[in-house]
N, C-alpha and C. Protein backbone atom coordinates (compact mmCIF):
# COMPACT_ATOMS: atom_id res chain seq x y z
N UNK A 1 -59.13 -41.14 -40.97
CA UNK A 1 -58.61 -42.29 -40.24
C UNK A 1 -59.75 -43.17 -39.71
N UNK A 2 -60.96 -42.65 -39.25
CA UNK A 2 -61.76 -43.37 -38.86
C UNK A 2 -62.79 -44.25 -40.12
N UNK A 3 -62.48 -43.83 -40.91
CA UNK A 3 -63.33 -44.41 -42.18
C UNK A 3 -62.61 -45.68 -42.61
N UNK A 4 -61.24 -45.66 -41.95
CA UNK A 4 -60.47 -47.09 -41.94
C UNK A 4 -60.66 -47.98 -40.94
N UNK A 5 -60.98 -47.40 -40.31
CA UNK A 5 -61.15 -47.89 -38.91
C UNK A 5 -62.75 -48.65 -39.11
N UNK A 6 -63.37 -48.25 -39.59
CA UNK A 6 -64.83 -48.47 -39.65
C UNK A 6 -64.98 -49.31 -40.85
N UNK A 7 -64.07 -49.43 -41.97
CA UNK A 7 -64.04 -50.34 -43.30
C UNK A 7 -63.39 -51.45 -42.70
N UNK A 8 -62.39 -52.13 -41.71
CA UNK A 8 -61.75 -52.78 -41.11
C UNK A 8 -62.71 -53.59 -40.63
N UNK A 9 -63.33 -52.75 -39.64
CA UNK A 9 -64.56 -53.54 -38.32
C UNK A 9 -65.82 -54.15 -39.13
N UNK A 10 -65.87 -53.57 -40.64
CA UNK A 10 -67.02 -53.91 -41.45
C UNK A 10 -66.55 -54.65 -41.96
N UNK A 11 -65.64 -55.29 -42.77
CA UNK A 11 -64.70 -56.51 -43.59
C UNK A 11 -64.96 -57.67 -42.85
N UNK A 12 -64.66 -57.37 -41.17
CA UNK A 12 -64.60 -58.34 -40.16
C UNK A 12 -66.22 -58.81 -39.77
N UNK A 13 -66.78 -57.65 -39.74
CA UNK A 13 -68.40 -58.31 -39.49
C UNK A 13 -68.67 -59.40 -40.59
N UNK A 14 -68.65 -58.49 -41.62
CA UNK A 14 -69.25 -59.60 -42.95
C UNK A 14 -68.33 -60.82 -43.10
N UNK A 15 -66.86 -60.75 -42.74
CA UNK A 15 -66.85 -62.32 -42.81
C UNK A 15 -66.67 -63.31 -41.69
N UNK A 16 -67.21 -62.42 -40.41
CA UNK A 16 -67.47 -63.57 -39.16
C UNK A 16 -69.06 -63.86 -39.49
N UNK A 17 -69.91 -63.18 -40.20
CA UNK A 17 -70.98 -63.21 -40.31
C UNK A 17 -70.99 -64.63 -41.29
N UNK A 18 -70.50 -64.83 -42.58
CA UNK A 18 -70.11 -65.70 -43.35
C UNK A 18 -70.08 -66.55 -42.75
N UNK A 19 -68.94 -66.93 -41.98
CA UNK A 19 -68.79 -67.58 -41.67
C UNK A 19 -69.45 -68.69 -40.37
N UNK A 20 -70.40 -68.01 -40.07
CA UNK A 20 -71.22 -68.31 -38.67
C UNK A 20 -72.54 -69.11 -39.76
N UNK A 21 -72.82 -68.59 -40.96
CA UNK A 21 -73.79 -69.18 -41.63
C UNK A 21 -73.02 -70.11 -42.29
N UNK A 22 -71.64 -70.80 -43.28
CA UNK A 22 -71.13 -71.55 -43.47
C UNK A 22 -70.66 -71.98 -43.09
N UNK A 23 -70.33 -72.35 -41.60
CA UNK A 23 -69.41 -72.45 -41.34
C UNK A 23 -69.58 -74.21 -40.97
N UNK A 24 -68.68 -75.08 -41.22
CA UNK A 24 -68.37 -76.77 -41.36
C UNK A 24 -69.44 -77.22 -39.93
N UNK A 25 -68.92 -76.82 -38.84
CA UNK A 25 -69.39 -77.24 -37.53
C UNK A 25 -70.06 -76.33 -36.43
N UNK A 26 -70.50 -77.01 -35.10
CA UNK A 26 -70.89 -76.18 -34.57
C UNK A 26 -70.23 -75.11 -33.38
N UNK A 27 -69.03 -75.72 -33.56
CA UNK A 27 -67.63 -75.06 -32.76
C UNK A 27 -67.55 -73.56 -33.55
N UNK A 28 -67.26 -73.75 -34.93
CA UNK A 28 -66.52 -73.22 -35.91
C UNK A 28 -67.52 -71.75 -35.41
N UNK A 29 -68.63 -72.49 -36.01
CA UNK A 29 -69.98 -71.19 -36.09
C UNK A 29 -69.87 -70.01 -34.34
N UNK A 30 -69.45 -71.09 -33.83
CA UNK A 30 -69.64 -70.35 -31.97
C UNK A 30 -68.44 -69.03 -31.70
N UNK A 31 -67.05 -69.64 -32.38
CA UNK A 31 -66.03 -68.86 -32.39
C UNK A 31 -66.66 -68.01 -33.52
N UNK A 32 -67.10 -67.84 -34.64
CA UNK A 32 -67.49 -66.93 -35.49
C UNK A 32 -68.49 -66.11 -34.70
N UNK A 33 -69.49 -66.55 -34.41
CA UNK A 33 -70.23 -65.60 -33.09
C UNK A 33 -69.65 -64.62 -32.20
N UNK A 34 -68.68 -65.02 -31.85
CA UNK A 34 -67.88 -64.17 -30.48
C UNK A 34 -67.19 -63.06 -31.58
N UNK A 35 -66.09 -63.61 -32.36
CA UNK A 35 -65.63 -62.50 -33.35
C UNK A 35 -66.65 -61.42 -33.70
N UNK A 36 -67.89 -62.04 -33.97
CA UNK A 36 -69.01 -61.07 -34.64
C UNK A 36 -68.85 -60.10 -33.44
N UNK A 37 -69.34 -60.12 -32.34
CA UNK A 37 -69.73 -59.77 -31.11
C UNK A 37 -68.49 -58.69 -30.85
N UNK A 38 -67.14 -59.05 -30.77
CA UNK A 38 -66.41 -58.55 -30.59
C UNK A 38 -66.12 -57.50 -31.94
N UNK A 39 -66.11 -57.94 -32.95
CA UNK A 39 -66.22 -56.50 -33.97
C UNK A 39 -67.01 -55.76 -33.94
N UNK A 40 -68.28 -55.99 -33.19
CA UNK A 40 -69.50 -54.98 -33.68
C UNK A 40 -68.91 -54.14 -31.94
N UNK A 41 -68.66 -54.83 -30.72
CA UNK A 41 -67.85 -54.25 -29.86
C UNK A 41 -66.97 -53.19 -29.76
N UNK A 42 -66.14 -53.13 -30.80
CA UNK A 42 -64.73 -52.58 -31.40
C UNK A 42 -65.72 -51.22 -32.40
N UNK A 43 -66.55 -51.73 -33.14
CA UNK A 43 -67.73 -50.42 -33.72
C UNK A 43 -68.32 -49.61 -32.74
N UNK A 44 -68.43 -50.01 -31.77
CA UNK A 44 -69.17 -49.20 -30.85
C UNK A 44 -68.31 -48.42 -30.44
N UNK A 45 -66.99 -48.72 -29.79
CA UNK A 45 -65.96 -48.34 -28.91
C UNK A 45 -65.46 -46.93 -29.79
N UNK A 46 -65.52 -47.02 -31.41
CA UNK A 46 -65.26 -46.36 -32.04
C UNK A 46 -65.50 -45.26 -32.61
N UNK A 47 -67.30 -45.73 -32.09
CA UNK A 47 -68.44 -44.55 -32.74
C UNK A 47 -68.38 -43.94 -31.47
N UNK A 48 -67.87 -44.37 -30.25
CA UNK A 48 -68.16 -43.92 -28.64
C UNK A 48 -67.18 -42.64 -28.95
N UNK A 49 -65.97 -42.55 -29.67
CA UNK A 49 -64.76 -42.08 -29.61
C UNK A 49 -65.43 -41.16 -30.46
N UNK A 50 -65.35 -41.27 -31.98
CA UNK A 50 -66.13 -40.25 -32.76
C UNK A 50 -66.83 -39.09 -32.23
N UNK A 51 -67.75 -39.95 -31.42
CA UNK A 51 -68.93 -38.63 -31.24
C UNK A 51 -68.60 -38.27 -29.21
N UNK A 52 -67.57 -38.39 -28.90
CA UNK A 52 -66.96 -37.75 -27.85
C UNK A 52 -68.04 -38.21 -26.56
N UNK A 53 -68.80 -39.30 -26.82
CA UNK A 53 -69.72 -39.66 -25.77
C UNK A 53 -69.54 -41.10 -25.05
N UNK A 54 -69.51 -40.90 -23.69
CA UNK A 54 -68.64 -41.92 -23.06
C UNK A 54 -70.25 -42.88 -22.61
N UNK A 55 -71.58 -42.85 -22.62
CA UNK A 55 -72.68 -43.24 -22.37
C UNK A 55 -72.15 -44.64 -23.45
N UNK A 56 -71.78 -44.78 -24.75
CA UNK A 56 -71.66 -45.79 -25.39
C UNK A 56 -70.46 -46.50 -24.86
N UNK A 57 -69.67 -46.12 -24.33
CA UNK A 57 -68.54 -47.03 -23.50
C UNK A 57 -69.52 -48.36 -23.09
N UNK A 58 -70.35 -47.42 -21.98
CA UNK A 58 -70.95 -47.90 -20.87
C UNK A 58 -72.07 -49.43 -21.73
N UNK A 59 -72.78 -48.77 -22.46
CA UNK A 59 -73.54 -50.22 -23.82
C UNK A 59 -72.25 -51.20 -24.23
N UNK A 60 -71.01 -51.02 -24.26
CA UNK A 60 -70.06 -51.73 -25.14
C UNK A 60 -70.03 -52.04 -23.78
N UNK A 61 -69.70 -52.35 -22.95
CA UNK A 61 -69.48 -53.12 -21.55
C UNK A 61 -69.94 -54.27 -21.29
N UNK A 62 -71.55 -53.77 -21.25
CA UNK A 62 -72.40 -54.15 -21.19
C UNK A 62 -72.50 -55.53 -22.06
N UNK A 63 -72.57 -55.05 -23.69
CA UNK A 63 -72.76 -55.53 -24.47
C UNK A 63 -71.41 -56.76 -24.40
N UNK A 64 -70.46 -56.52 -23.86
CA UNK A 64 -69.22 -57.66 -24.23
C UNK A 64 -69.37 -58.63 -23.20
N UNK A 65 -69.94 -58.26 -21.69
CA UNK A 65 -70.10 -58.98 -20.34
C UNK A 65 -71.14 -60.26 -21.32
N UNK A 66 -72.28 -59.45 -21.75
CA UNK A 66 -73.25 -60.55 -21.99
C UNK A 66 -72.47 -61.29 -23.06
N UNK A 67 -72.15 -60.71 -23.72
CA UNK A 67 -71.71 -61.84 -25.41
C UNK A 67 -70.52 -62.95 -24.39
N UNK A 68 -70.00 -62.48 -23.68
CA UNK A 68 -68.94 -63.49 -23.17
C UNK A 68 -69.62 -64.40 -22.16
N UNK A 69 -70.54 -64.10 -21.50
CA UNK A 69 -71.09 -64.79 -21.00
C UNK A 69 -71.98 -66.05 -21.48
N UNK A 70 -72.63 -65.33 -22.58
CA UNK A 70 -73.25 -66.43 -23.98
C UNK A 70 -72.53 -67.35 -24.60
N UNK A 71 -70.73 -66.92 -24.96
CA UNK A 71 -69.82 -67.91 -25.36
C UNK A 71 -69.40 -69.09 -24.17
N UNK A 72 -69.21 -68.68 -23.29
CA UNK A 72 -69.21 -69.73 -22.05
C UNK A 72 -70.24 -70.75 -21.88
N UNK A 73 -71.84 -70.23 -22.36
CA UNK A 73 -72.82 -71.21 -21.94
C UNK A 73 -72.72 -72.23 -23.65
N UNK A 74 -72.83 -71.65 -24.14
CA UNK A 74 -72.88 -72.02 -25.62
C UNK A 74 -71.58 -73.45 -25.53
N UNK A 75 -70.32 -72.79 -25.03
CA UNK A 75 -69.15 -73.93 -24.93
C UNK A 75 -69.02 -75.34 -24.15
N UNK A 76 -70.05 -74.71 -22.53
CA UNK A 76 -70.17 -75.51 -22.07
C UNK A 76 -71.36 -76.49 -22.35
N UNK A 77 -72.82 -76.12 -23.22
CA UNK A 77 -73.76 -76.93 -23.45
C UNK A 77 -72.67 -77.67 -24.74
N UNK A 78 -71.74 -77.76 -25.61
CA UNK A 78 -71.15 -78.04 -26.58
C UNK A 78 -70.17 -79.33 -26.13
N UNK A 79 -69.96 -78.88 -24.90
CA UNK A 79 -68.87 -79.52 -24.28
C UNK A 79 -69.46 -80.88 -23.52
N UNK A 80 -70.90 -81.18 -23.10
CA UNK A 80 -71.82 -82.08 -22.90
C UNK A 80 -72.08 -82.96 -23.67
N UNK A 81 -72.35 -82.47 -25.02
CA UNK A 81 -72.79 -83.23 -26.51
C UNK A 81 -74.27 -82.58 -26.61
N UNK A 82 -74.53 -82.66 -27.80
CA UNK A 82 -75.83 -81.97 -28.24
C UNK A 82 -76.97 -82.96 -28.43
């Protein structure tokens, strides 16, 4: 079950990843960023579960506070004009 779980979160990396390098605009690319962020999030949460160790909770926390915090600054320098 987890090898689905982990082919899922990998489908999703590679095509928020795609898409952050093709992507039309600079909106497009920012929401592809956060997805990235949030799947590799969802990998962690998963490998945390796997290997019965709650220390990776604590990095995925971590790790989502900052990425959301980065989408906010990113939206609001966007939201100014470049």
């Amino acid at each position: 079950m987890q090898y689905i779980i982990y082919g899922i979160l990998l489908a999703s990396i590679v095509l928020a990843s795609l898409r952050s390098i093709i992507g039309p605009d600079a909106p497009n690319r920012a929401v592809a960023v956060d997805v990235l962020t949030t799947a590799v999030s969802g990998t962690i949460v998963v490998f945390a579960v796997t290997r019965a160790n709650s220390m990776y909770l604590d990095v995925t926390l971590i790790y989502a506070l900052l990425s959301f915090l980065t989408v906010v600054a990113v939206a609001r320098f966007m939201e100014r004009g470049m």
